[in-house]
N, C-alpha and C. Protein backbone atom coordinates (compact mmCIF):
# COMPACT_ATOMS: atom_id res chain seq x y z
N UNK A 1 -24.72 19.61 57.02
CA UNK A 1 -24.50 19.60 55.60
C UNK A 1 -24.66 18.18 55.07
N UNK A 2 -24.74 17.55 54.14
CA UNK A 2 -25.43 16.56 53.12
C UNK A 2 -23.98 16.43 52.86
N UNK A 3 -24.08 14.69 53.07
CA UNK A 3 -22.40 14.04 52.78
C UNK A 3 -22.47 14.44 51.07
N UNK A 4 -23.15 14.22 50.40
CA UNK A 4 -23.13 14.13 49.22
C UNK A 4 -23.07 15.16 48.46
N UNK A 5 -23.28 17.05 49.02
CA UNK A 5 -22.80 18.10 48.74
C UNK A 5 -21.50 18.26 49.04
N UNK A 6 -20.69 17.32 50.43
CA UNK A 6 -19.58 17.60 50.99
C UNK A 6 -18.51 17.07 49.36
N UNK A 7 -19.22 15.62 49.57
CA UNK A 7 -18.25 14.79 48.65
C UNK A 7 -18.35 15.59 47.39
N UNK A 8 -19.27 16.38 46.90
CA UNK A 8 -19.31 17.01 45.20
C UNK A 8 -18.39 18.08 45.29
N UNK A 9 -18.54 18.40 46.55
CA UNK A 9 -17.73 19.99 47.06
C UNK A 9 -15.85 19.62 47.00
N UNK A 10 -15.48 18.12 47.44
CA UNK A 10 -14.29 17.70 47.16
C UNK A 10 -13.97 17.55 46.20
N UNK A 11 -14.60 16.43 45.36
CA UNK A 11 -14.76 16.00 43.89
C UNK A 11 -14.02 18.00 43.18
N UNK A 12 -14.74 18.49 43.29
CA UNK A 12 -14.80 19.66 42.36
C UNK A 12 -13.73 20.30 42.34
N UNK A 13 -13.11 20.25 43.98
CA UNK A 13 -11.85 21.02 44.33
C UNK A 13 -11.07 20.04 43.91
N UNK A 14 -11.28 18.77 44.19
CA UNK A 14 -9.70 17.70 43.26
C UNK A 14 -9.92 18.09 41.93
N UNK A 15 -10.86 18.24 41.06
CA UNK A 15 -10.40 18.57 39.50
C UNK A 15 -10.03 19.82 39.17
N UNK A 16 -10.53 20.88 40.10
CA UNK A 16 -9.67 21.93 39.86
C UNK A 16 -8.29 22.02 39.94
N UNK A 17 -8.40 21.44 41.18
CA UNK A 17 -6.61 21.33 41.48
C UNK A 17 -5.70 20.44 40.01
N UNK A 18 -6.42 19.48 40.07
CA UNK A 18 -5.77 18.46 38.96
C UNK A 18 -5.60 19.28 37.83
N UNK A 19 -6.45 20.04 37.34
CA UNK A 19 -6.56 21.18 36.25
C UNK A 19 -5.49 21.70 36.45
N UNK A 20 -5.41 22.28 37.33
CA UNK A 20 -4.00 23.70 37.34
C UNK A 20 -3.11 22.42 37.23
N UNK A 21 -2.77 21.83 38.28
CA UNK A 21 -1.56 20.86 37.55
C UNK A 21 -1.43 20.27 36.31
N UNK A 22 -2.28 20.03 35.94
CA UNK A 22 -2.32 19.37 34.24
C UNK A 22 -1.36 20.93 33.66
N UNK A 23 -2.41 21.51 33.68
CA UNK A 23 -2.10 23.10 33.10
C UNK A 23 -0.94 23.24 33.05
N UNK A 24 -0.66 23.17 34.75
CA UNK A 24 1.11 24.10 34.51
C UNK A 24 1.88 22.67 34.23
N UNK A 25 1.68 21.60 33.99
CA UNK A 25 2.88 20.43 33.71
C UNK A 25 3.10 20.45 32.00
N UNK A 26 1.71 20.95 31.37
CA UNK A 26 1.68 21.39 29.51
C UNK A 26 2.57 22.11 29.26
N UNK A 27 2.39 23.04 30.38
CA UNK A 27 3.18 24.68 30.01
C UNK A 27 4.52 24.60 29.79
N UNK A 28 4.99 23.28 30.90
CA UNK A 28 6.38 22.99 30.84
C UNK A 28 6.73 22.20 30.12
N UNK A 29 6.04 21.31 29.33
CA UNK A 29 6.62 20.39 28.37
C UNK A 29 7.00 21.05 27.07
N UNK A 30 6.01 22.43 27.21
CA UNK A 30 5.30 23.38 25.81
C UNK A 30 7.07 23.84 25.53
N UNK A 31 7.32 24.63 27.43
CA UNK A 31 8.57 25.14 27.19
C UNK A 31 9.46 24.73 27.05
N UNK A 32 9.66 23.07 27.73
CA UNK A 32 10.79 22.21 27.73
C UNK A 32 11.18 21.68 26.04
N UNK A 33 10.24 21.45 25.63
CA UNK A 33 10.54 21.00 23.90
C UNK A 33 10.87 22.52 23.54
N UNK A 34 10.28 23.30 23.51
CA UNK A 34 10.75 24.79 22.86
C UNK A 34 12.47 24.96 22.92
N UNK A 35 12.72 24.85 24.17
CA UNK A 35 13.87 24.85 24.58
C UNK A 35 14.94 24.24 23.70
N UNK A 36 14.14 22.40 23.73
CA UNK A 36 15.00 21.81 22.93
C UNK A 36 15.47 21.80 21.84
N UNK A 37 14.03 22.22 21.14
CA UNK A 37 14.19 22.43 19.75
C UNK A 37 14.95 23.85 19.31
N UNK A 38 14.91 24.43 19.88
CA UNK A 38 15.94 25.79 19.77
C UNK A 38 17.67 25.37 19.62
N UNK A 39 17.87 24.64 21.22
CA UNK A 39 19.19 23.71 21.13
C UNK A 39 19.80 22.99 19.89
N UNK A 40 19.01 22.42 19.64
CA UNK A 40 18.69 21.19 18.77
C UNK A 40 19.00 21.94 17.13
N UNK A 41 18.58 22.96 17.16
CA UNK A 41 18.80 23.98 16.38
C UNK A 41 19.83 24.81 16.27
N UNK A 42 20.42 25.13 17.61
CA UNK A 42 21.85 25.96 17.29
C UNK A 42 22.76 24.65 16.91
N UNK A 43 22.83 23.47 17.55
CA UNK A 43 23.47 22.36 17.50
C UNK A 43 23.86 22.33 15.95
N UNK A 44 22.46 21.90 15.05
CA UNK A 44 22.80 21.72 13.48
C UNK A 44 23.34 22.75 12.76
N UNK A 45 23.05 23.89 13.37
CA UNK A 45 23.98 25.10 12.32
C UNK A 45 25.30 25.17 12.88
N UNK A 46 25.62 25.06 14.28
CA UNK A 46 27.01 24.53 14.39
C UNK A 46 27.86 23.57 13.70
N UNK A 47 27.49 22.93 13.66
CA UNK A 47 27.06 21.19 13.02
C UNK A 47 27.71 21.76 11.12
N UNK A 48 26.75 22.22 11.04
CA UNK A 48 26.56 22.60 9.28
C UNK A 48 27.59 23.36 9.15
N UNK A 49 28.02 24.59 10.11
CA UNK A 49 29.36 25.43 9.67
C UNK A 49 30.44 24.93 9.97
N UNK A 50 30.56 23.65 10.79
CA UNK A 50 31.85 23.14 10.45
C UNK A 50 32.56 22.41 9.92
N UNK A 51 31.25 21.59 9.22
CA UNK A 51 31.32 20.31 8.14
C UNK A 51 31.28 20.47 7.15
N UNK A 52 30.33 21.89 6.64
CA UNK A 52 29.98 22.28 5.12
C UNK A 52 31.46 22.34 4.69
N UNK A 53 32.32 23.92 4.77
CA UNK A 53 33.89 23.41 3.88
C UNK A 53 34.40 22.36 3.88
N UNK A 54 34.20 21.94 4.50
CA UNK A 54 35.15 20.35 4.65
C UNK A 54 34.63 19.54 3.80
N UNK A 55 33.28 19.71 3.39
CA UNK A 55 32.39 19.01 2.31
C UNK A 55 32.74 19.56 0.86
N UNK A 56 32.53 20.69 1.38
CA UNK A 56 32.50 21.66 -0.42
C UNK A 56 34.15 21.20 -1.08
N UNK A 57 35.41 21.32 0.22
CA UNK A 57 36.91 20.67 0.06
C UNK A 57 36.40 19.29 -0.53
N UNK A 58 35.82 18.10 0.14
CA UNK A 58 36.08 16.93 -0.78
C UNK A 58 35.37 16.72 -2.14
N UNK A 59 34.34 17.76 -1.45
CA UNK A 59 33.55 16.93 -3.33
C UNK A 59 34.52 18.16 -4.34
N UNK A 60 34.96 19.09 -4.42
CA UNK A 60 36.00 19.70 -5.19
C UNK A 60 37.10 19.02 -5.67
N UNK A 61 37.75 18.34 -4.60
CA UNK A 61 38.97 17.37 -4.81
C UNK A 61 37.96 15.96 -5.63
N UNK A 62 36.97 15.43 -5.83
CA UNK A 62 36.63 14.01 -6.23
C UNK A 62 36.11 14.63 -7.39
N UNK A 63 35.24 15.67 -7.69
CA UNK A 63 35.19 16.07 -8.71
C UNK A 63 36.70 16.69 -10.13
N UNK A 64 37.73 17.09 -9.12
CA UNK A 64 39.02 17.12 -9.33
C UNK A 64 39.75 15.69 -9.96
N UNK A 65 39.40 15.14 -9.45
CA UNK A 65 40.02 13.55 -9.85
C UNK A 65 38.86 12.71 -10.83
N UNK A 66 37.48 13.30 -10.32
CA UNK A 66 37.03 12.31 -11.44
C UNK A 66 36.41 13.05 -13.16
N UNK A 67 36.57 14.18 -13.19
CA UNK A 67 36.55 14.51 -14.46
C UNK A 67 37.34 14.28 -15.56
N UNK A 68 39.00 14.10 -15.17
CA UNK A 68 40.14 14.05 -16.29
C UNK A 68 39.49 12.46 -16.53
N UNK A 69 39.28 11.52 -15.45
CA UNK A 69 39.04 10.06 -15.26
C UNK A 69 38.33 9.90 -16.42
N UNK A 70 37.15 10.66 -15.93
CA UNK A 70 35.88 10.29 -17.34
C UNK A 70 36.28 10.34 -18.55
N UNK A 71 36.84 11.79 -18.72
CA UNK A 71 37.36 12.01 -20.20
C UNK A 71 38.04 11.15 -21.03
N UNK A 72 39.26 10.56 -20.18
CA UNK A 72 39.89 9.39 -20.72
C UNK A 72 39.33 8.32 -20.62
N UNK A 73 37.96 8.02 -19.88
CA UNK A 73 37.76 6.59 -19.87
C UNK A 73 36.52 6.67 -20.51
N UNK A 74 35.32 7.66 -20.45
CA UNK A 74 34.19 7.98 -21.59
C UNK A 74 34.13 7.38 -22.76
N UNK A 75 35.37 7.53 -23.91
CA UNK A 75 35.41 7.23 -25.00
C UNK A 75 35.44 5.99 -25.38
N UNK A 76 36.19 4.99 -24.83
CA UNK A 76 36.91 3.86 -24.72
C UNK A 76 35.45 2.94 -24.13
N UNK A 77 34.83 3.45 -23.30
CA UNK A 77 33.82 2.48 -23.02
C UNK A 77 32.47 2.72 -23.80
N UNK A 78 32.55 4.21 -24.23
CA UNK A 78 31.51 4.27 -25.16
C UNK A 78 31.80 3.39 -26.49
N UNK A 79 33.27 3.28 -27.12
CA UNK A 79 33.18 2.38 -28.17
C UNK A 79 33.47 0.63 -27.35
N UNK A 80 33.82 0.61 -26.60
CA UNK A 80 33.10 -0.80 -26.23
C UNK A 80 31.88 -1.04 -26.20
N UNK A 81 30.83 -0.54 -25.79
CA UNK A 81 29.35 -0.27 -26.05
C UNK A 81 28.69 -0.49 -27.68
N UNK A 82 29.50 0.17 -28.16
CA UNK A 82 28.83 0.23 -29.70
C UNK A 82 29.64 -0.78 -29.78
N UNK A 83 30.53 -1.66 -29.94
CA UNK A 83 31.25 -2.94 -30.27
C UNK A 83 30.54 -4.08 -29.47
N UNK A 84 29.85 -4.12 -28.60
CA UNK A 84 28.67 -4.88 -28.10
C UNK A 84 27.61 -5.30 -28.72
N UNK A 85 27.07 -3.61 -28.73
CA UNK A 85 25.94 -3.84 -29.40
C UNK A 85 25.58 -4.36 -30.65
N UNK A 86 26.86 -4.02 -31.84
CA UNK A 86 27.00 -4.51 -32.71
C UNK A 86 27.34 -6.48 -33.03
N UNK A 87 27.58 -6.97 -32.09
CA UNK A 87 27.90 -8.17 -31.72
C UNK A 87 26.65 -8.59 -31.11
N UNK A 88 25.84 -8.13 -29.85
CA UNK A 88 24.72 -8.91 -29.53
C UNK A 88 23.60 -8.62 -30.29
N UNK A 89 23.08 -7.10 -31.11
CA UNK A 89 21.79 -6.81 -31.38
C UNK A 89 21.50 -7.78 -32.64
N UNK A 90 22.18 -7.91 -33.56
CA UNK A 90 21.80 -9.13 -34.55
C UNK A 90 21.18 -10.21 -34.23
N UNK A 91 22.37 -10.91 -33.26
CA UNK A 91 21.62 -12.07 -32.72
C UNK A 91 20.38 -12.05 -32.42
N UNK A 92 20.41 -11.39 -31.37
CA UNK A 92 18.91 -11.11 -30.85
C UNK A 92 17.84 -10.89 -31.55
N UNK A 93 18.07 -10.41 -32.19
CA UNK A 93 17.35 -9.50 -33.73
C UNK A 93 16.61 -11.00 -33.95
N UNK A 94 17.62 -11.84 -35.01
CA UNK A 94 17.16 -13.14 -35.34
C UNK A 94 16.55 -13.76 -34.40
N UNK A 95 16.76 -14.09 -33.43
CA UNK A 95 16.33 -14.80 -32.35
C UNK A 95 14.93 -14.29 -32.27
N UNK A 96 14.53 -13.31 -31.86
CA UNK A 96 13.43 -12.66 -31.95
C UNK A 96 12.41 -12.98 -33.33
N UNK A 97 13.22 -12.90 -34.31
CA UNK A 97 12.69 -12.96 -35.19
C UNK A 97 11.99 -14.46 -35.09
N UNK A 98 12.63 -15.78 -35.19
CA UNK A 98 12.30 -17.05 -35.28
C UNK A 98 11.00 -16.93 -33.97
N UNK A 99 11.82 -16.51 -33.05
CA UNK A 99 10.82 -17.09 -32.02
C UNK A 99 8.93 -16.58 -32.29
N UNK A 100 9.54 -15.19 -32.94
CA UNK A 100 7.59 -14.50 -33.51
C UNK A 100 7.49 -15.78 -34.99
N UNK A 101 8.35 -16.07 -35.67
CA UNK A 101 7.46 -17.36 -36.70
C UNK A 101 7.21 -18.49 -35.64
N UNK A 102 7.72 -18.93 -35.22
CA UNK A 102 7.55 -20.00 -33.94
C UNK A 102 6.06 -19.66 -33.55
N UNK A 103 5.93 -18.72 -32.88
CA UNK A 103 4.54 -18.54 -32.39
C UNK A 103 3.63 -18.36 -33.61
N UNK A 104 3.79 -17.52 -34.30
CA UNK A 104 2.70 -17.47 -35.23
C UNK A 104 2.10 -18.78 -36.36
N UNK A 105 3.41 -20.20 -36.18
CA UNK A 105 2.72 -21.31 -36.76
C UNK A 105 2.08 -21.66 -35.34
N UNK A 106 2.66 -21.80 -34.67
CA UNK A 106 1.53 -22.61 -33.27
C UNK A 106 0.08 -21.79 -32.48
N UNK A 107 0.28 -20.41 -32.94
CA UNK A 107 -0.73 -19.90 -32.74
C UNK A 107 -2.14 -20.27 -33.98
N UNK A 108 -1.56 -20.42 -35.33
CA UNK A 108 -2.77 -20.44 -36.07
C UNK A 108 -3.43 -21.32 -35.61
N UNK A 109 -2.89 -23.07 -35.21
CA UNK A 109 -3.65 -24.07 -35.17
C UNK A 109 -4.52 -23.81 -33.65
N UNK A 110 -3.76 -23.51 -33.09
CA UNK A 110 -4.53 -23.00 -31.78
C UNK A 110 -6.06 -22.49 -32.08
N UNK A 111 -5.23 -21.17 -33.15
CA UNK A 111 -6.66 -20.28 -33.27
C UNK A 111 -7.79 -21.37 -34.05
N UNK A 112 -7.57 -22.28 -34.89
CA UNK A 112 -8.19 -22.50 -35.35
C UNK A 112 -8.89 -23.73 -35.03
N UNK A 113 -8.65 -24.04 -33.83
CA UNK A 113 -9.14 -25.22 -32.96
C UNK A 113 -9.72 -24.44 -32.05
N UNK A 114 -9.33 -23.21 -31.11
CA UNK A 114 -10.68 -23.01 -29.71
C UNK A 114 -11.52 -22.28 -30.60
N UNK A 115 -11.59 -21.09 -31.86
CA UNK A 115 -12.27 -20.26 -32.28
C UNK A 115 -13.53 -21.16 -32.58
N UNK A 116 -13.73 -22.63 -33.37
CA UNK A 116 -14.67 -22.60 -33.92
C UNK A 116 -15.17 -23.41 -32.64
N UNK A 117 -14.99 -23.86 -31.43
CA UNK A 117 -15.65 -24.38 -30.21
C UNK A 117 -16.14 -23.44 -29.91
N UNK A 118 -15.85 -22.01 -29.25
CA UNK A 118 -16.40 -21.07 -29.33
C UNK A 118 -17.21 -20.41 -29.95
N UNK A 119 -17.47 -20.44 -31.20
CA UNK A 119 -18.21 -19.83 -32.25
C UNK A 119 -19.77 -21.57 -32.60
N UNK A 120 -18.98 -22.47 -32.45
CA UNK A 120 -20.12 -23.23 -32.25
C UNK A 120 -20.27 -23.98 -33.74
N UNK A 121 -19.25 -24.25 -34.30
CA UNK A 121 -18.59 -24.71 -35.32
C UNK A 121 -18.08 -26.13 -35.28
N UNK A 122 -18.76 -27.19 -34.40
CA UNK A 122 -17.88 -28.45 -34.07
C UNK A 122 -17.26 -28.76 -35.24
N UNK A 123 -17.59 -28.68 -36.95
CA UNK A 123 -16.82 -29.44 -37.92
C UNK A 123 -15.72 -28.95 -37.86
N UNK A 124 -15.59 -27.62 -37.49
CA UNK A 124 -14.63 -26.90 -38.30
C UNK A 124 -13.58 -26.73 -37.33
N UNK A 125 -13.74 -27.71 -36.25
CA UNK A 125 -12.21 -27.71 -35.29
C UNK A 125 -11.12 -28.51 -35.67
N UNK A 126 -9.82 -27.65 -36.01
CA UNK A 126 -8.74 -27.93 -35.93
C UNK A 126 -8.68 -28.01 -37.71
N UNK A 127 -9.46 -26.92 -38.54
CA UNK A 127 -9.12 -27.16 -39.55
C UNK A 127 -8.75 -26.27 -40.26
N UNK A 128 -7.68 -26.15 -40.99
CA UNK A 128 -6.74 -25.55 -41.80
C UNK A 128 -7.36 -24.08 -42.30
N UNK A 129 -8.49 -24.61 -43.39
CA UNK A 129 -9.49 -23.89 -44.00
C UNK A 129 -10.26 -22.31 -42.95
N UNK A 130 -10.35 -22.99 -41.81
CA UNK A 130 -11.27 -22.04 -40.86
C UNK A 130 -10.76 -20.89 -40.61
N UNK A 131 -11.92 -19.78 -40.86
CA UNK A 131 -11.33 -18.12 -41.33
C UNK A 131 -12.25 -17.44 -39.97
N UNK A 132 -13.28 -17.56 -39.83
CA UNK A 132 -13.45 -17.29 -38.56
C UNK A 132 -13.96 -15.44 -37.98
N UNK A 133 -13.91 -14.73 -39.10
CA UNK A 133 -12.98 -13.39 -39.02
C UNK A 133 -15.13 -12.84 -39.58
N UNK A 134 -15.20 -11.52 -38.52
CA UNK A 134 -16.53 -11.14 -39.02
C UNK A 134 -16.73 -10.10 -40.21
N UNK A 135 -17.12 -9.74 -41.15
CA UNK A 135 -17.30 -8.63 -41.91
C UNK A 135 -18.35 -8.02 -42.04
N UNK A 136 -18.78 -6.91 -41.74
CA UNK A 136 -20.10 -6.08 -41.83
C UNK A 136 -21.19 -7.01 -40.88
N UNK A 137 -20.78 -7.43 -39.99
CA UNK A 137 -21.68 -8.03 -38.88
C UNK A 137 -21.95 -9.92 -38.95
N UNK A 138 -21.61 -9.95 -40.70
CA UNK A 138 -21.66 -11.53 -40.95
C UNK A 138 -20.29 -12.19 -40.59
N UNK A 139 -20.61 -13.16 -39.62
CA UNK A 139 -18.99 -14.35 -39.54
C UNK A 139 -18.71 -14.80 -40.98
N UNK A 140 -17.48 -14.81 -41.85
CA UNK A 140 -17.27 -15.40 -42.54
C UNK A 140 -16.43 -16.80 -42.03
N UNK A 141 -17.00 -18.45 -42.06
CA UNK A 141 -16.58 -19.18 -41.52
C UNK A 141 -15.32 -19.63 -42.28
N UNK A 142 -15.41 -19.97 -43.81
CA UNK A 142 -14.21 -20.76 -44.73
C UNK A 142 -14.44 -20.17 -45.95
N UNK A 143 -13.57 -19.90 -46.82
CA UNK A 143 -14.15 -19.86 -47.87
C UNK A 143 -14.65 -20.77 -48.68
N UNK A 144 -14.75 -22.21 -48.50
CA UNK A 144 -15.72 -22.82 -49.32
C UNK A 144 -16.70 -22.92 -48.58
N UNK A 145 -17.16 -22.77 -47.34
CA UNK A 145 -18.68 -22.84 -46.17
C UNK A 145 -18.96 -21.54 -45.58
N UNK A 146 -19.03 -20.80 -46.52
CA UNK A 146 -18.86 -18.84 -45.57
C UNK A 146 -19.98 -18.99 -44.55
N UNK A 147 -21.29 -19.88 -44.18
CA UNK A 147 -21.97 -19.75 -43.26
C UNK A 147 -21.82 -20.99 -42.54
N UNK A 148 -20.42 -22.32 -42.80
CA UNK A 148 -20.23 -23.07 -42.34
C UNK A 148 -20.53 -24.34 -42.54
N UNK A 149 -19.95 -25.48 -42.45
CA UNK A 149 -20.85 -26.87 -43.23
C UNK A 149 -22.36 -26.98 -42.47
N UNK A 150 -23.25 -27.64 -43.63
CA UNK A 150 -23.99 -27.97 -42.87
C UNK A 150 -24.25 -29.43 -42.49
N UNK A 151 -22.99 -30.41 -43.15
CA UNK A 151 -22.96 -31.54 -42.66
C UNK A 151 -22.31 -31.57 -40.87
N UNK A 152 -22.40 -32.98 -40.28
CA UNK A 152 -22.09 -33.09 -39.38
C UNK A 152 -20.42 -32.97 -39.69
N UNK A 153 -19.86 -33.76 -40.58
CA UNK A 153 -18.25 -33.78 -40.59
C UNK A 153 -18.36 -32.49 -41.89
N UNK A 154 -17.06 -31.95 -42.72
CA UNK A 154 -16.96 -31.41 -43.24
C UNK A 154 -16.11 -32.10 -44.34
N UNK A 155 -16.79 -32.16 -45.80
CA UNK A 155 -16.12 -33.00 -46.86
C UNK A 155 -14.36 -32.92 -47.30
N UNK A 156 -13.82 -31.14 -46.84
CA UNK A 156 -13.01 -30.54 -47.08
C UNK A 156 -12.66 -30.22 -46.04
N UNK A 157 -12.62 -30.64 -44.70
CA UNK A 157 -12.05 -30.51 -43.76
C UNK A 157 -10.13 -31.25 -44.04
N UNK A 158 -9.39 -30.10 -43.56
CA UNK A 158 -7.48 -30.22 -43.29
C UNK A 158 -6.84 -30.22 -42.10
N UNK A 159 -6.42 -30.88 -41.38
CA UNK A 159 -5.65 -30.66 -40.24
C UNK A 159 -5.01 -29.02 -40.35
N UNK A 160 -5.23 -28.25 -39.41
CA UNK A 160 -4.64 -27.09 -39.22
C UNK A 160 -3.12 -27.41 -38.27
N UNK A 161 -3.18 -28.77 -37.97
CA UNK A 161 -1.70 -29.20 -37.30
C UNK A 161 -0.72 -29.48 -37.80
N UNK A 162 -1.05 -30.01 -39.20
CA UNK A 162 -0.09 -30.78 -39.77
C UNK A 162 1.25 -29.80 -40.24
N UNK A 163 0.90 -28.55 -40.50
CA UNK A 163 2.06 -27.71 -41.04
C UNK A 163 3.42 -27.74 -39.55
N UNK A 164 2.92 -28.05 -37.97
CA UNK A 164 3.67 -28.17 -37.53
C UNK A 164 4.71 -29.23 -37.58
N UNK A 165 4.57 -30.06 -38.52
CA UNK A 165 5.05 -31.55 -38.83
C UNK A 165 6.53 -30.90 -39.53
N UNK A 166 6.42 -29.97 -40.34
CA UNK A 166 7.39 -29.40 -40.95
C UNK A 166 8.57 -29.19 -40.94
């Protein structure tokens, strides 16, 4: 016989064999977890029927104690609440308020210093006058230059800063 039919002839019988063992070692893990999980399972309903009353008992008793609680204490903190609010929302109110004029003087000069770098307006940076704003497709630049100076400086050029001086 041909070593090399002998050796294929072994080869073949070790993976069979290995097969059935693989096989039956699945079968038992298949059954061994089955098992467990069954256990594992009477365990928690054991588990659950002897803890549930004992649960449904405390939250009865805390719900017992904390409803009269609320009732008497609900009111009292709800008008502390509205006595808060009435005390902080004003403030705030104002506060809010200044801080949007605050921005809206430091925003104009802003706007009116990057808009005309952008738009390609060198006279018309940082000046008071500059409107900037498009209508029906035309930029209106100022109202005394609606298509913009055409000098290099602008005769009527205003600091758009100076109102922060105020």
């Amino acid at each position: 016989m041909d070593p090399w039919s002998t050796l294929s002839d072994f080869l073949h019988a070790l993976t069979d064999e290995a097969e059935k063992t693989l096989d039956q070692l699945s079968e038992g893990a298949v059954e061994a977890s089955e098992a467990f999980y069954q256990a594992s399972e009477a365990v928690a309903e054991a588990v659950d029927q002897a803890i549930a009353p004992t649960l449904d008992q405390v939250s009865d008793q805390v719900t017992t104690w904390w409803d009269p609680l609320e009732a008497a204490i609900a009111p009292e903190l709800n008008r502390a609440a509205e006595a808060l609010e009435e005390q902080v929302i004003p403030p705030l109110d104002a506060m809010i308020s200044e801080i949007e004029q605050w921005y809206d003087t430091v925003a104009v000069p802003l706007d009116q210093t990057l808009n005309p770098l952008m738009q390609n307006y060198p006279p018309c940076v940082g000046c008071r006058h500059y409107h900037g704003q498009t209508y029906g497709g035309n930029l209106l630049v100022c109202g005394m230059y609606p298509y913009g100076p055409e000098a290099e400086r602008c005769p009527d050029w205003q600091s758009a800063w100076s109102d922060l001086r105020k």
